[in-house]
N, C-alpha and C. Protein backbone atom coordinates (compact mmCIF):
# COMPACT_ATOMS: atom_id res chain seq x y z
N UNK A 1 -0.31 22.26 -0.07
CA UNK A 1 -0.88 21.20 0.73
C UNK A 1 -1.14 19.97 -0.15
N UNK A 2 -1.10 19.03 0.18
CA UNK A 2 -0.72 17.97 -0.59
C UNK A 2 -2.41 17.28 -0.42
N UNK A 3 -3.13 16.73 -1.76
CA UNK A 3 -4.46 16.79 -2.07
C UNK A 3 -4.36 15.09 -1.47
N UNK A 4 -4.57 14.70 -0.20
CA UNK A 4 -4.75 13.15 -0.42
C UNK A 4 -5.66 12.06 -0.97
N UNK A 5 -6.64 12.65 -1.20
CA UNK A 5 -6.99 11.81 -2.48
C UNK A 5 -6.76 11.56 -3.72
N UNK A 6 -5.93 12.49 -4.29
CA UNK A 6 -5.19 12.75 -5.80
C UNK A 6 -4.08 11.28 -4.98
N UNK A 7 -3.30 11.38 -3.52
CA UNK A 7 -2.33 10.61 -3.45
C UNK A 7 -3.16 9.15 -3.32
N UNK A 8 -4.06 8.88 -2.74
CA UNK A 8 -4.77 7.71 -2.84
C UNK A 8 -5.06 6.97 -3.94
N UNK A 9 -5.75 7.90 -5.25
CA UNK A 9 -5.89 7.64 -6.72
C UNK A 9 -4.51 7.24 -7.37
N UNK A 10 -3.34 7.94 -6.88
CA UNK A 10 -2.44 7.43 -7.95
C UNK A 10 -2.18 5.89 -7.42
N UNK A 11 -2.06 5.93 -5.48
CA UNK A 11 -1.43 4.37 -5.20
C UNK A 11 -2.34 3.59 -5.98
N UNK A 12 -3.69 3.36 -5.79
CA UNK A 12 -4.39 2.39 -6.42
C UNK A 12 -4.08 2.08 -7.82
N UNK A 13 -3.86 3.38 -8.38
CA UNK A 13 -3.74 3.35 -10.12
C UNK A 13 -2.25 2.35 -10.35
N UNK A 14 -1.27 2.64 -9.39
CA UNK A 14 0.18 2.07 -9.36
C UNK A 14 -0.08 0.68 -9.06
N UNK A 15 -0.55 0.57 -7.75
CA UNK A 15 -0.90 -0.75 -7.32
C UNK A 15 -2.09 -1.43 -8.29
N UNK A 16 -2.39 -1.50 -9.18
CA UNK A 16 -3.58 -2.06 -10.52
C UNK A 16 -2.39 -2.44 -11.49
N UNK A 17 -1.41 -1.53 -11.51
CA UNK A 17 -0.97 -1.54 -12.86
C UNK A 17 0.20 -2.45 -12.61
N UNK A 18 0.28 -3.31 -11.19
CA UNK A 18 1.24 -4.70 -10.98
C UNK A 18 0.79 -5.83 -11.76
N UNK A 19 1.51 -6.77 -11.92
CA UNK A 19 1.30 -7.82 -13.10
C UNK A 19 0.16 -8.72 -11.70
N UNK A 20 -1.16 -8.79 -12.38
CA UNK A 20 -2.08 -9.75 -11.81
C UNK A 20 -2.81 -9.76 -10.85
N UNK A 21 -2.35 -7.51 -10.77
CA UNK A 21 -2.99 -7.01 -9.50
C UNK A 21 -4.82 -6.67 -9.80
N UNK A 22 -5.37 -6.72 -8.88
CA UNK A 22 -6.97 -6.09 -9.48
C UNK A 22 -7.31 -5.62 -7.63
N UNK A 23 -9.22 -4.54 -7.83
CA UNK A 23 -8.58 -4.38 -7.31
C UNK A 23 -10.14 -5.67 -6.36
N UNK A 24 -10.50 -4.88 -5.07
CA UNK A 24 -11.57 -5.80 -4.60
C UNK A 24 -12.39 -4.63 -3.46
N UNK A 25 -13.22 -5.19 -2.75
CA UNK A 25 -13.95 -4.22 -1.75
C UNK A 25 -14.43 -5.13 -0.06
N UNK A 26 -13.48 -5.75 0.10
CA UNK A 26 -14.19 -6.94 1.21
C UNK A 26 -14.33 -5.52 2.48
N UNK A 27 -15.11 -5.89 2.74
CA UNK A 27 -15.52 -5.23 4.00
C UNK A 27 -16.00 -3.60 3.80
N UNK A 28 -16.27 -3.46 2.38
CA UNK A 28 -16.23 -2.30 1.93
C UNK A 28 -15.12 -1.46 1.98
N UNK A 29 -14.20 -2.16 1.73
CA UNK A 29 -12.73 -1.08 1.99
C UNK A 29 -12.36 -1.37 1.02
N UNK A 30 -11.07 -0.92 0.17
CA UNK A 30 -10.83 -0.18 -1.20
C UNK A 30 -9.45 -1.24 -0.74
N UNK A 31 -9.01 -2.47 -1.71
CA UNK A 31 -7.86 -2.84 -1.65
C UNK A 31 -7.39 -3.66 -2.88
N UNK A 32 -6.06 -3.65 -2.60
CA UNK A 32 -5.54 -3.99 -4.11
C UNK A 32 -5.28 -5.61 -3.75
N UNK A 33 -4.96 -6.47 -4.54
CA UNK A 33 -4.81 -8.26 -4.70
C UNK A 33 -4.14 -8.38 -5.35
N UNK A 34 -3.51 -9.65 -5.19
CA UNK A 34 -2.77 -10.61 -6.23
C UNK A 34 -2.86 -11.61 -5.79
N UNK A 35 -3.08 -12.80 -6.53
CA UNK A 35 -3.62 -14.27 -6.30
C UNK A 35 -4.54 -14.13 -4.86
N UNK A 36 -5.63 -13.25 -4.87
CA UNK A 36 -6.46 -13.61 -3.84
C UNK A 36 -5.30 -12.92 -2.76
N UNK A 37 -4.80 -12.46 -2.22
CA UNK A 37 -3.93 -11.83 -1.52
C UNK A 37 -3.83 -10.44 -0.96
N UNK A 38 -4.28 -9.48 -0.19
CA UNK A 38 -4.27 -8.39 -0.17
C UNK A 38 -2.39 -7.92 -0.25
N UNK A 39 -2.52 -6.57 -0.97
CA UNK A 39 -0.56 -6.15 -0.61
C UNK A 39 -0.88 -4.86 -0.18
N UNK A 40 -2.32 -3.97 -0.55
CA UNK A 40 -2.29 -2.66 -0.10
C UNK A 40 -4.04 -2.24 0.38
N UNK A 41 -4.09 -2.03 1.62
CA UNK A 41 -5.36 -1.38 2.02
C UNK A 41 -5.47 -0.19 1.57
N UNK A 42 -6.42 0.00 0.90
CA UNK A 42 -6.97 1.79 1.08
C UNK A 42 -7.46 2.76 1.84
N UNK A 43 -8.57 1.98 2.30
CA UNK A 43 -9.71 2.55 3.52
C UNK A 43 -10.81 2.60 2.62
N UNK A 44 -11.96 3.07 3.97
CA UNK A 44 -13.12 3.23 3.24
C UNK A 44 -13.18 4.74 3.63
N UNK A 45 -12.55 5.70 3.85
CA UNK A 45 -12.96 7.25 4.50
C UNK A 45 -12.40 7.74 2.64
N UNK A 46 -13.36 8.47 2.71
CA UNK A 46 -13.26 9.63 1.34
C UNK A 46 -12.66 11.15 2.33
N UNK A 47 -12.65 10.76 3.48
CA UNK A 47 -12.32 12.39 4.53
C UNK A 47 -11.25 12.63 4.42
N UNK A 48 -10.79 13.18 3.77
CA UNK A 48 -8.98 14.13 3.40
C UNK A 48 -8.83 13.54 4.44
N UNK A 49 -8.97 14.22 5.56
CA UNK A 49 -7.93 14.17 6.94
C UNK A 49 -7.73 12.56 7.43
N UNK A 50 -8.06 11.28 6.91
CA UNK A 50 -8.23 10.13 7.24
C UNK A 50 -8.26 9.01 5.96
N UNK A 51 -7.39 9.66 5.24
CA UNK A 51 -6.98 8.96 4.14
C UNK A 51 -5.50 8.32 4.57
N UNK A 52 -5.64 6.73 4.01
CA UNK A 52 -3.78 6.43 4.41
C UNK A 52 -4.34 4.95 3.70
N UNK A 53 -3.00 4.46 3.71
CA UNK A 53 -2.60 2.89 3.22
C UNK A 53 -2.16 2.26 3.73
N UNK A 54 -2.37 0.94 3.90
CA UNK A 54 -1.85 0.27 5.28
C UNK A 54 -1.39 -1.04 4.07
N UNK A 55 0.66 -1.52 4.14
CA UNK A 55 1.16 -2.35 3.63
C UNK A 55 1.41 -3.24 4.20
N UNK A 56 2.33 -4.49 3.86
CA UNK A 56 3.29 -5.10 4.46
C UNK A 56 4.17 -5.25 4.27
N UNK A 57 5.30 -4.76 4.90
CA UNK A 57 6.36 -4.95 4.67
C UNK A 57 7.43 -5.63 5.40
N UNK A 58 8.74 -5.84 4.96
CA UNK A 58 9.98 -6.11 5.55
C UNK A 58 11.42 -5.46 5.73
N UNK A 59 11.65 -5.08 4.77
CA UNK A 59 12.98 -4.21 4.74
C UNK A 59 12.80 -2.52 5.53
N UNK A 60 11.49 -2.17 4.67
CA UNK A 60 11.00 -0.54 5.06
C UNK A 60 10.47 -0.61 6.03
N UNK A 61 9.94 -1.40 7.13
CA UNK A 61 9.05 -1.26 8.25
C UNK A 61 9.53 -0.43 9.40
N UNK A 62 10.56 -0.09 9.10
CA UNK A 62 11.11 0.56 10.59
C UNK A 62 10.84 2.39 9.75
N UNK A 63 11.49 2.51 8.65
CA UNK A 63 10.98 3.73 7.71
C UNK A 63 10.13 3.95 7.64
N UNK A 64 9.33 3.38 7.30
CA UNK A 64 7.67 3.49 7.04
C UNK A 64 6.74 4.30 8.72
N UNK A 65 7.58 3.13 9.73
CA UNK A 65 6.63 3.89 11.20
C UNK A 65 7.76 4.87 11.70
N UNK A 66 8.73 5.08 10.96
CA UNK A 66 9.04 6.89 11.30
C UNK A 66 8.67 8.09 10.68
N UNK A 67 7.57 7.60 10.09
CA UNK A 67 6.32 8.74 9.49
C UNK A 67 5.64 8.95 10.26
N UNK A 68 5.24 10.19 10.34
CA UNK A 68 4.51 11.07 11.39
C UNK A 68 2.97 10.56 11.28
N UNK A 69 2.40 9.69 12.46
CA UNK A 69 0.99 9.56 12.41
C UNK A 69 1.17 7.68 11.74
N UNK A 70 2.05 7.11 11.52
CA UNK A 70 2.19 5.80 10.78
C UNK A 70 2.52 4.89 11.94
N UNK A 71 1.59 3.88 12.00
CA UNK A 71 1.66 2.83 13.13
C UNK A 71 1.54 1.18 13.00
N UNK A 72 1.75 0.91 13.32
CA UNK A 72 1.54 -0.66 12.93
C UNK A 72 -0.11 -0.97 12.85
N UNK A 73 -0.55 -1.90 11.50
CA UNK A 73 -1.89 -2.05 11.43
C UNK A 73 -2.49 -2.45 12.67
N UNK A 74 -3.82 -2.06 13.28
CA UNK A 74 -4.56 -2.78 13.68
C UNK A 74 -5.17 -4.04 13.24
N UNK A 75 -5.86 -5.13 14.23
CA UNK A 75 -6.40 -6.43 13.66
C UNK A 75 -5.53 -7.51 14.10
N UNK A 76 -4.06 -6.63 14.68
CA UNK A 76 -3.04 -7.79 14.81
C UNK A 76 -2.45 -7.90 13.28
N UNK A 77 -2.65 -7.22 12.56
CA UNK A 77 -2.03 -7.63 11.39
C UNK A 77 -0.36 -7.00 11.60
N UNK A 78 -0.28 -5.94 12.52
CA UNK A 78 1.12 -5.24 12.60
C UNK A 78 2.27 -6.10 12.85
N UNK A 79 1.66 -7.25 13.57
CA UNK A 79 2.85 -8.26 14.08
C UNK A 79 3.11 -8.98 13.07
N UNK A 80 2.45 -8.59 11.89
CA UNK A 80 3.29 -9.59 10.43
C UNK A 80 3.67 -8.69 9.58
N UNK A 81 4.11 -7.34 10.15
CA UNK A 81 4.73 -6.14 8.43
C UNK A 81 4.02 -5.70 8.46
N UNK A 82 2.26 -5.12 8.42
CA UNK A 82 1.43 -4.45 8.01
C UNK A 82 1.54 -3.21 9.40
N UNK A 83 1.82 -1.93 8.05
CA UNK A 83 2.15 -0.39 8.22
C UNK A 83 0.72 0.34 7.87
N UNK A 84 0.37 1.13 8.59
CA UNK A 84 -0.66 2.30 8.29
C UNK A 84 0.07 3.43 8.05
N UNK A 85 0.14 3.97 6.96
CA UNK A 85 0.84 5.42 6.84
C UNK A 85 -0.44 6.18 6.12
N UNK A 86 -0.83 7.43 7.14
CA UNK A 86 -1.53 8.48 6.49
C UNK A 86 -1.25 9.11 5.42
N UNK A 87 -1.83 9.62 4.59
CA UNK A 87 -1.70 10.81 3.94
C UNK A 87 -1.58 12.19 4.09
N UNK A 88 -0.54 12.43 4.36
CA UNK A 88 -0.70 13.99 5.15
C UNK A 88 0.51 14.79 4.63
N UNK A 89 0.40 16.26 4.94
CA UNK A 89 1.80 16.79 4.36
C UNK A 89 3.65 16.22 4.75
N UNK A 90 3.06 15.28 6.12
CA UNK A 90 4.23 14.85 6.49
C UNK A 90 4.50 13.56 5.62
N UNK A 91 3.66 13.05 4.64
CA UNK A 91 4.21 11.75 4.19
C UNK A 91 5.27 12.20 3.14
N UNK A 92 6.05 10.78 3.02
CA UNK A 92 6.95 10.71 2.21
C UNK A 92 6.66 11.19 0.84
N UNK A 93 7.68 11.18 -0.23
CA UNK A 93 7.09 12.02 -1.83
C UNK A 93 6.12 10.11 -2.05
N UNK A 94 5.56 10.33 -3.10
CA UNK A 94 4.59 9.25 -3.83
C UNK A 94 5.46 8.38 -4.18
N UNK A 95 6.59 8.60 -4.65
CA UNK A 95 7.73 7.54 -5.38
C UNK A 95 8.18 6.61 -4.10
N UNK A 96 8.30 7.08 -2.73
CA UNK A 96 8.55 5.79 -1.76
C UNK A 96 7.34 5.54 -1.15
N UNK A 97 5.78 6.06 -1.49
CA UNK A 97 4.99 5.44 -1.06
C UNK A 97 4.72 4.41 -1.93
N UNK A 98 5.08 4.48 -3.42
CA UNK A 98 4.91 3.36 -4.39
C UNK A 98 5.72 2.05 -4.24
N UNK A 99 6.96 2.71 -3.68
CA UNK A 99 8.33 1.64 -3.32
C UNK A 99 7.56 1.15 -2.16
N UNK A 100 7.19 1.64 -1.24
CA UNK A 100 6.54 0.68 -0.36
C UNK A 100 5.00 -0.47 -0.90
N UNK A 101 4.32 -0.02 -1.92
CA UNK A 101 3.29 -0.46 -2.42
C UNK A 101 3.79 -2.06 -2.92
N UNK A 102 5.02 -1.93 -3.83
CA UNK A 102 5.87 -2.70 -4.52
C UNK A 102 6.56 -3.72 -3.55
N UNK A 103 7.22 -3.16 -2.39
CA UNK A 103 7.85 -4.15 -1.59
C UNK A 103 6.42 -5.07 -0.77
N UNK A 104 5.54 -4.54 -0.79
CA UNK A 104 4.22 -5.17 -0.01
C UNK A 104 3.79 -6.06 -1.66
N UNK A 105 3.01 -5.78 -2.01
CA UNK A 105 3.61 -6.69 -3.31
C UNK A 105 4.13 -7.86 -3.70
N UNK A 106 5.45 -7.94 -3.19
CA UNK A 106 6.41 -9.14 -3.89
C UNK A 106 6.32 -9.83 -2.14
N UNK A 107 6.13 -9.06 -1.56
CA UNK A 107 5.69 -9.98 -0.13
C UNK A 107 4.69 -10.96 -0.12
N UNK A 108 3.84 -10.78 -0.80
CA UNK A 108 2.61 -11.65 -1.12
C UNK A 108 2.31 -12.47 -2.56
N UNK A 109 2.86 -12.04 -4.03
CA UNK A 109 2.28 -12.45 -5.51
C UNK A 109 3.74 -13.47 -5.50
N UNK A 110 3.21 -14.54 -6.33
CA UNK A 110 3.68 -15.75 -6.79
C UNK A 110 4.79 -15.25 -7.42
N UNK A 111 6.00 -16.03 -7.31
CA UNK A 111 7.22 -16.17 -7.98
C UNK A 111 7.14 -15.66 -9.55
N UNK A 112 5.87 -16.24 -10.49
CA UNK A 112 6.03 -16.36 -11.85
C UNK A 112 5.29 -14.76 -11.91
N UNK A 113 4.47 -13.84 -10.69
CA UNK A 113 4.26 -12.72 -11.33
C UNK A 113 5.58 -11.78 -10.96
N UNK A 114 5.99 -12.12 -10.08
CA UNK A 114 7.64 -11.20 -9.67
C UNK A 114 8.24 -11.18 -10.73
N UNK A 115 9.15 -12.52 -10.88
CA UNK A 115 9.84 -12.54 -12.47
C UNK A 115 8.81 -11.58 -13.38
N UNK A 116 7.60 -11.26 -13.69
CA UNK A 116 7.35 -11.01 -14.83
C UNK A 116 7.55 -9.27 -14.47
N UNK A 117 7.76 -9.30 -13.61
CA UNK A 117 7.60 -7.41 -12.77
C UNK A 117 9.18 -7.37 -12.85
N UNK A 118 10.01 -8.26 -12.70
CA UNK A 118 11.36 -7.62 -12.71
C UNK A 118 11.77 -8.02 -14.37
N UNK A 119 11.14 -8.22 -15.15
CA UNK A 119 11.53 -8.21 -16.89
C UNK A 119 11.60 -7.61 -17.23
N UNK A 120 13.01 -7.12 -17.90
CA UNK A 120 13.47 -5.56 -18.63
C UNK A 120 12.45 -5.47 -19.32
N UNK A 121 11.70 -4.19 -19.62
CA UNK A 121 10.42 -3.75 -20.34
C UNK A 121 11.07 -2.91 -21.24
């Protein structure tokens, strides 16, 4: 069974470790930034069963809501890319929840932090 808070801890840890990402708490909810920008919600539930991340995306958005339990954000934010995908045994492995973290990401951070994220390391 797949521990979703171990999967919550790593997105944040992934999503921190973007060039200029930090993270913030508006509304008491757990989310990652770049230039003042949200790219990944956390939530505020510590409840296994109600753990998920809500992105934005473009390319993956149709992938992303053919995850079981994954819907377009509430707030109205869904009508601009923003995905809620739970944490549950049906989610994808961590490596395309990160690819989705990343494409939400370059959707939002300035040109000069992209270039510095696509620089051979």
């Amino acid at each position: 069974m797949r521990d979703s808070r171990a999967t919550r801890r790593s997105i944040l840890r992934f999503a921190l470790a973007l060039p200029g990402a930090y993270e913030d708490h508006p509304w008491g909810e757990s989310v990652a930034k770049v230039n003042k920008k949200v790219f990944v919600f956390l939530g505020v539930s510590q409840d296994p069963s109600n753990v998920a991340m809500s992105v934005k995306l473009d390319e993956s958005v149709d992938q992303a809501l053919s995850v079981p339990g994954a819907a377009p954000t509430g707030y109205g934010l869904g009508r601009a890319g923003w995905v809620t995908v739970p944490f549950r045994e049906t989610t994808p492995p961590i490596g395309v929840l990160k690819d989705w973290v990343e494409e939400s990401y370059r959707r939002v951070a300035p040109k000069a932090l992209i270039a510095e994220l696509d620089r051979p390391g």
